[in-house]
C-alpha atoms as a PDB file:
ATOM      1  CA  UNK A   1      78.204 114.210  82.157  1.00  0.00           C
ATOM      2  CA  UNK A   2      76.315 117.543  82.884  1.00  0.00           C
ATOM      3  CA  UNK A   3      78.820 120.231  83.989  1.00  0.00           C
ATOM      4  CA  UNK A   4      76.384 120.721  87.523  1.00  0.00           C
ATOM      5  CA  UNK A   5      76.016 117.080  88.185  1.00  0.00           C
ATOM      6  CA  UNK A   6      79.830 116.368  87.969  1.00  0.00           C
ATOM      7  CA  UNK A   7      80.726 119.273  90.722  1.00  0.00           C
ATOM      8  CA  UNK A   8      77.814 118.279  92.746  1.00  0.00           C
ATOM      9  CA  UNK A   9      78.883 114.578  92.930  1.00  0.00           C
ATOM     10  CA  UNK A  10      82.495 116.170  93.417  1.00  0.00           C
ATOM     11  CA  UNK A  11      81.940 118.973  95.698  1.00  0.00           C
ATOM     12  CA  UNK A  12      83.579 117.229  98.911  1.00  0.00           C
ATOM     13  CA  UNK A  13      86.870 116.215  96.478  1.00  0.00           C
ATOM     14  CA  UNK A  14      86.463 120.044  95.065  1.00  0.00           C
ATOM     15  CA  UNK A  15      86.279 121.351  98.358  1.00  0.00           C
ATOM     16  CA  UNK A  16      89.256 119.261  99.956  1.00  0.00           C
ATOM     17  CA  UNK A  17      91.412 120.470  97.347  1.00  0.00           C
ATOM     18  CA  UNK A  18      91.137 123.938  96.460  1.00  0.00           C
ATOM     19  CA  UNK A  19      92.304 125.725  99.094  1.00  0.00           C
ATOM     20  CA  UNK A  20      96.225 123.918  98.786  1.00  0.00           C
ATOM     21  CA  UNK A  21      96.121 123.860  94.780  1.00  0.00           C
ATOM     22  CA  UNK A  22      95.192 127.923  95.129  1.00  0.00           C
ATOM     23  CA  UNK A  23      97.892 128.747  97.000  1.00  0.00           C
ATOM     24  CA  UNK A  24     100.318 126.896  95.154  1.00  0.00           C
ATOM     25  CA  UNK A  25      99.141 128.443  91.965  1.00  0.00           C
ATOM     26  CA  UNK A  26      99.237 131.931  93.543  1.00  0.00           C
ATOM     27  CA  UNK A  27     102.740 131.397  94.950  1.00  0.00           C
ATOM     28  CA  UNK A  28     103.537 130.473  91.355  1.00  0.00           C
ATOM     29  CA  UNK A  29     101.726 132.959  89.698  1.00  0.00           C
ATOM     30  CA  UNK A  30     103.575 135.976  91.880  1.00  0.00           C
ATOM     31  CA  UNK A  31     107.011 134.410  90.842  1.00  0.00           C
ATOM     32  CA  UNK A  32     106.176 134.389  87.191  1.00  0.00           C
ATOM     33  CA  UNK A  33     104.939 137.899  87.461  1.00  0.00           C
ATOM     34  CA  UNK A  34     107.525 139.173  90.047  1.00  0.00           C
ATOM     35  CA  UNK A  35     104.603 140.488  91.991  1.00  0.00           C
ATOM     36  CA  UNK A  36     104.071 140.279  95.494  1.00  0.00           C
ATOM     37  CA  UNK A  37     101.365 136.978  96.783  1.00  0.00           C
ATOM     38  CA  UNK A  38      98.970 139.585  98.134  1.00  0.00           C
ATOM     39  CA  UNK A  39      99.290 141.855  95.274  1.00  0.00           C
ATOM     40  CA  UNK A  40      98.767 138.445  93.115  1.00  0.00           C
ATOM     41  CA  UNK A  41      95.658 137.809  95.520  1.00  0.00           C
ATOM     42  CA  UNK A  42      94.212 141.070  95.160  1.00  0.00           C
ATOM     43  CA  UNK A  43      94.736 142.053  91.417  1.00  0.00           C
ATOM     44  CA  UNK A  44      91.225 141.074  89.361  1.00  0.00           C
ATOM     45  CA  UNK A  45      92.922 139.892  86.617  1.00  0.00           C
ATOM     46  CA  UNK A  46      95.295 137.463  88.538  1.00  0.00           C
ATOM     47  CA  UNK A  47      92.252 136.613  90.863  1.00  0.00           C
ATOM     48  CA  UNK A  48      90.776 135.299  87.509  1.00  0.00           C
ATOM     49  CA  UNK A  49      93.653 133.570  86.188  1.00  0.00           C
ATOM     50  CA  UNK A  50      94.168 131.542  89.478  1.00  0.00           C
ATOM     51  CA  UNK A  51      90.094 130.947  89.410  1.00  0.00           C
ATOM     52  CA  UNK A  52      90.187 129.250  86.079  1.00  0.00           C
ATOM     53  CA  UNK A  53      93.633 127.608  86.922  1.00  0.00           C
ATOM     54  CA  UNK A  54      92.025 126.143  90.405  1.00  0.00           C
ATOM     55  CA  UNK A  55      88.778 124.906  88.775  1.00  0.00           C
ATOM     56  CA  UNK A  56      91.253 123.188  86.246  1.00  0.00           C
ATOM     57  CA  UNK A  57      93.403 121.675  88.277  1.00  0.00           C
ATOM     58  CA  UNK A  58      90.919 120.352  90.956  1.00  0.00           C
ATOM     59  CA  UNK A  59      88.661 119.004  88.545  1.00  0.00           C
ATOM     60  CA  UNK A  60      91.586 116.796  86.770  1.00  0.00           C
ATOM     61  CA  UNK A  61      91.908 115.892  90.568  1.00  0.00           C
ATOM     62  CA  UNK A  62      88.434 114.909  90.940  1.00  0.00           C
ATOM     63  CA  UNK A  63      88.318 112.871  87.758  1.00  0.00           C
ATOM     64  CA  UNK A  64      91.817 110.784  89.123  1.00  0.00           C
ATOM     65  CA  UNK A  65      90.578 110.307  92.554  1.00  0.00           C
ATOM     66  CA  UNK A  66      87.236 108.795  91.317  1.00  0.00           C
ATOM     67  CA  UNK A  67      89.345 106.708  89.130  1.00  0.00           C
ATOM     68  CA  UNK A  68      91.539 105.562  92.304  1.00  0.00           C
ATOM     69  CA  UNK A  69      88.312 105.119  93.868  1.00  0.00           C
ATOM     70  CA  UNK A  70      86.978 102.800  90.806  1.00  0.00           C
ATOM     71  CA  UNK A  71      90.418 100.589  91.022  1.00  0.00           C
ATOM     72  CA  UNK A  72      90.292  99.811  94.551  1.00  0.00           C
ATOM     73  CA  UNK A  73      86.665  99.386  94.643  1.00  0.00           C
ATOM     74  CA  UNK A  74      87.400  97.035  91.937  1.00  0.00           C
ATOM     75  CA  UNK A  75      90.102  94.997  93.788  1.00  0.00           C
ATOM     76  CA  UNK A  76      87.964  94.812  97.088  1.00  0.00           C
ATOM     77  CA  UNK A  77      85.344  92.781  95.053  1.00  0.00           C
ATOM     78  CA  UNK A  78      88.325  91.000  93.689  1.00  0.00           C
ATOM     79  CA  UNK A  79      89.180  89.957  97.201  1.00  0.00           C
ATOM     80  CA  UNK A  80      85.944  89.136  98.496  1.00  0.00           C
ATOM     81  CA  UNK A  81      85.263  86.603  95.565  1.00  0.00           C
ATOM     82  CA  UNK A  82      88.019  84.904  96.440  1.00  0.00           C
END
């Protein structure tokens, strides 16, 4: 799938997610580095690192919630053929 068309069909999952999985990852980022959570949101470098690590993480969550999405749309059709 091309990289655009996969964030623009998952922006609203993208968007519902990111702001949670950032924090966590900056909460967890300032422990490993025994930095403070604003230094950790202020530093470039660690602003990067918890970029890449958010894009990561909520795309993996994109890809499993269109899979959930896929199951039960599956199983409603089940249900109504019955």
């Amino acid at each position: 799938m091309d990289f655009h068309l996969f964030f623009g069909r998952n922006s609203f999952y993208i968007m519902a997610t990111h702001v949670p999985v950032k924090g966590i990852i900056i909460v967890i980022l300032a422990g490993l580095l025994h930095k403070s959570v604003v230094f950790v949101s202020y530093d470039y470098l660690c602003c990067a690192l918890v970029f890449l690590a958010t894009c990561a993480i909520c795309s993996i969550l994109a890809i499993l919630i269109n899979k959930q999405k896929q199951i039960d749309h599956q199983r409603v059709e089940n249900w109504k053929n019955k």
